[in-house]
Structures are given as structure tokens and as C-alpha cells.
C-alpha atoms as a PDB file:
ATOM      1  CA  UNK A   1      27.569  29.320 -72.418  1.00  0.00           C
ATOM      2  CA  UNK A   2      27.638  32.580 -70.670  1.00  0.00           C
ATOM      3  CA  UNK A   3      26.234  36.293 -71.847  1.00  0.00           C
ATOM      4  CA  UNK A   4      27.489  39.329 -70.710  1.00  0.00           C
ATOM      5  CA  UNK A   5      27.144  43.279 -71.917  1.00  0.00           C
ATOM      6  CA  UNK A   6      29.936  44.857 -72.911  1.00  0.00           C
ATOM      7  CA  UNK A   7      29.974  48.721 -72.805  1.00  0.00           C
ATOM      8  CA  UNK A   8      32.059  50.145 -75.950  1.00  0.00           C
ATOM      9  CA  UNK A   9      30.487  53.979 -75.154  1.00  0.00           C
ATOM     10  CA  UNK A  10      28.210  56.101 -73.524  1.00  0.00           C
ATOM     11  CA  UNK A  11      25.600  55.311 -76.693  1.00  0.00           C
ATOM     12  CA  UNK A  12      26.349  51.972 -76.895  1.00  0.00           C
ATOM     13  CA  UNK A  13      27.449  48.326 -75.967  1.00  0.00           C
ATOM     14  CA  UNK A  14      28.298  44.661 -77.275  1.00  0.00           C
ATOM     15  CA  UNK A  15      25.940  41.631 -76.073  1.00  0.00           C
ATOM     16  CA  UNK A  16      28.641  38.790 -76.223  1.00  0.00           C
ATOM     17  CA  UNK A  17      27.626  35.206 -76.635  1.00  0.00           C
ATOM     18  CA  UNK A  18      30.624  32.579 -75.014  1.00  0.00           C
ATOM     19  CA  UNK A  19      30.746  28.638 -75.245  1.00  0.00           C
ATOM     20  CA  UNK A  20      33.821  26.550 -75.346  1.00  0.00           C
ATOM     21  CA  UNK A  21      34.419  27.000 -79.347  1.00  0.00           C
ATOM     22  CA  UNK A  22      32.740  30.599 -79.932  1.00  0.00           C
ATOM     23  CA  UNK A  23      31.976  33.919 -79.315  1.00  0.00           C
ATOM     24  CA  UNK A  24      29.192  35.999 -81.208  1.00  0.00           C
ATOM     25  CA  UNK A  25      28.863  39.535 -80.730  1.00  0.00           C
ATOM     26  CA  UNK A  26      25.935  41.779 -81.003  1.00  0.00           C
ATOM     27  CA  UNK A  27      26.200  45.299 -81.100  1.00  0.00           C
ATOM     28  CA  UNK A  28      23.578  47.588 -79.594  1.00  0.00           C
ATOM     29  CA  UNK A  29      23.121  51.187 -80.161  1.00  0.00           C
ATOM     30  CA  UNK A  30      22.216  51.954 -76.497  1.00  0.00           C
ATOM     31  CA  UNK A  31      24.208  52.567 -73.399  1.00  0.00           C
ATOM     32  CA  UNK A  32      24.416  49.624 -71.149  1.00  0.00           C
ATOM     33  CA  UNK A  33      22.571  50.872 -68.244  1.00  0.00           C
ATOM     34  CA  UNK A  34      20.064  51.622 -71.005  1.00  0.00           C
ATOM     35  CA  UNK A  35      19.902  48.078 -72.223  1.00  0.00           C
ATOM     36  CA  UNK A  36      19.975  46.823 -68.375  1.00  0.00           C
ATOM     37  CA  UNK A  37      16.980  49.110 -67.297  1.00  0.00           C
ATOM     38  CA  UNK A  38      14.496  48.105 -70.451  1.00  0.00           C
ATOM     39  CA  UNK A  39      15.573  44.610 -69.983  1.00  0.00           C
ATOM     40  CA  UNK A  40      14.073  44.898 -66.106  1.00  0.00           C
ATOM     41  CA  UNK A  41      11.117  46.827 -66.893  1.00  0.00           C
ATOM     42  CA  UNK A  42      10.596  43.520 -69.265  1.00  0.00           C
ATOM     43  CA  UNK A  43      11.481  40.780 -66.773  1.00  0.00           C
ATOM     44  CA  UNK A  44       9.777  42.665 -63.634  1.00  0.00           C
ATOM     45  CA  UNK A  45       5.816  42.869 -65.573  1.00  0.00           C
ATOM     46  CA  UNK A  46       5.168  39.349 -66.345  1.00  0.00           C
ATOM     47  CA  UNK A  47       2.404  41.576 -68.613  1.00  0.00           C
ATOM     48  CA  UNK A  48       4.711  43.550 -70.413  1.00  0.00           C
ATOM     49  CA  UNK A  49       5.526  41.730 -73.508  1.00  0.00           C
ATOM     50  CA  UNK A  50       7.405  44.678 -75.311  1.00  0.00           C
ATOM     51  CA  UNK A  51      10.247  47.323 -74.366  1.00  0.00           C
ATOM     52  CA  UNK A  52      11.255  49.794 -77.059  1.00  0.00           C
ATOM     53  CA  UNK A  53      13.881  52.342 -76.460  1.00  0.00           C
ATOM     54  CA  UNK A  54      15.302  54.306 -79.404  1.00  0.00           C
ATOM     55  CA  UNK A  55      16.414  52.073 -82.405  1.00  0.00           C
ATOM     56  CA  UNK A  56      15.970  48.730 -79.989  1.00  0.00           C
ATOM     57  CA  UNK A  57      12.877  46.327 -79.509  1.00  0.00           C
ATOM     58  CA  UNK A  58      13.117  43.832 -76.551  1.00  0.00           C
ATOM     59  CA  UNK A  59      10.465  41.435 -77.021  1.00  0.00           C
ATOM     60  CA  UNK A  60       9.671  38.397 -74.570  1.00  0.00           C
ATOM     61  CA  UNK A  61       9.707  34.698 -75.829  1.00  0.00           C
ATOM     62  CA  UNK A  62       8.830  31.782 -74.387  1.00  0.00           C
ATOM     63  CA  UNK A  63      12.607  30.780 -74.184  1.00  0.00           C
ATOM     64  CA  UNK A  64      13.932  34.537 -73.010  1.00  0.00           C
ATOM     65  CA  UNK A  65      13.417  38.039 -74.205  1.00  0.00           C
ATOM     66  CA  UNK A  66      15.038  38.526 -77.642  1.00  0.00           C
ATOM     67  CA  UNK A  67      16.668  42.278 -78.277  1.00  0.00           C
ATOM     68  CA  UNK A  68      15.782  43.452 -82.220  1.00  0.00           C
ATOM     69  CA  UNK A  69      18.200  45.429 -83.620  1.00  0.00           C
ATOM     70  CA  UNK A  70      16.981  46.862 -87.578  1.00  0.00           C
ATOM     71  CA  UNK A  71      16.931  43.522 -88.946  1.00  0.00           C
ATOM     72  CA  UNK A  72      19.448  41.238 -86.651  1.00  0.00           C
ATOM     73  CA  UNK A  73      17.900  40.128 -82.922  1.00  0.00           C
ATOM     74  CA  UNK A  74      19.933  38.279 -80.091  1.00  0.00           C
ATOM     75  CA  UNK A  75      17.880  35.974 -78.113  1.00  0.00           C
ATOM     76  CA  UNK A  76      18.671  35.953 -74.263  1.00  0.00           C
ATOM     77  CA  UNK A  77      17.850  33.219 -72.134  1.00  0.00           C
ATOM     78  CA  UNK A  78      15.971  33.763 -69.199  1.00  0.00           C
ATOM     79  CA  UNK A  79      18.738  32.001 -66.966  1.00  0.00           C
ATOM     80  CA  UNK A  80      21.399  34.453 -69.188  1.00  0.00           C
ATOM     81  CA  UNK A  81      18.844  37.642 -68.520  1.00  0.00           C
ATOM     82  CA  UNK A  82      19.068  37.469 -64.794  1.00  0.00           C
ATOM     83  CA  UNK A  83      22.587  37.944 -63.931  1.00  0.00           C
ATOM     84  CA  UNK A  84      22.660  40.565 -66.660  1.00  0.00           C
ATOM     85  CA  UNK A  85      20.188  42.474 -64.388  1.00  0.00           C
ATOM     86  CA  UNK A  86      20.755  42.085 -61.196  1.00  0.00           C
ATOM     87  CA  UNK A  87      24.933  43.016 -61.550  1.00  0.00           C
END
């Protein structure tokens, strides 16, 4: 399985889920470098256990932080969330 962000616009981007059999995608109303920077102000306070910016709400989990979207949410591992960062 492998996550990446996908920009479609200067507002916004796709979070794309890949195994083998499937692809789910998970659009974002925010910019990528948007998404990238409030998902390393999450990952880089181990305090910090919420990131809002605009209409999204990255939360951390035990398993990853999971990005809220109104009422939909993608959960991204933590071994997903740091490649996502550091590219």
C-alpha cells in the first residue's frame, strides 16, 4: 500500500490510497504544500494533537494522523505520513 498527494490546483489536492486491487481517493480542499506543512507542524510536536487549516482537521491517532474533511476523514499511517513530508 502506498499514499501519495496529488495536487489537482492551487486550492486543492487528492490523497490517493494504492494496494494491488484498489485505489481510494480523497479530495482535500487545500493546496498541497498546505496539506504538507499542517501535516509537519503535527508530526514535528509530539504535543500537538490537532492542526486545523481552513475547512480541514488533522488529528493524531495512535495508528497515524487522520485528515477530517466535513464528514469523510482519511487515516494516514505514520510510516505513509513520513515520505509525504519529507518529499
Amino acid at each position: 500500500m502506498t499514499v501519495s498527494i496529488v495536487a489537482t490546483g492551487d486550492t486543492s489536492c487528492n490523497l490517493i490510497e494504492t494496494t494491488v486491487s484498489s485505489s481510494a481517493v480523497f479530495p482535500i480542499p487545500l493546496g498541497k504544500p498546505a496539506l504538507v506543512a499542517a501535516l509537519r507542524q503535527l508530526l514535528s510536536d509530539p504535543e500537538c494533537n490537532l492542526v486545523e487549516s481552513g475547512a480541514v482537521r488533522i488529528d493524531r491517532y495512535r495508528d497515524g494522523p487522520r485528515v477530517h474533511v466535513g464528514s469523510g476523514n482519511f487515516l494516514v499511517r505514520y510510516k505513509d505520513a513520513c515520505p509525504l513530508v519529507l518529499e
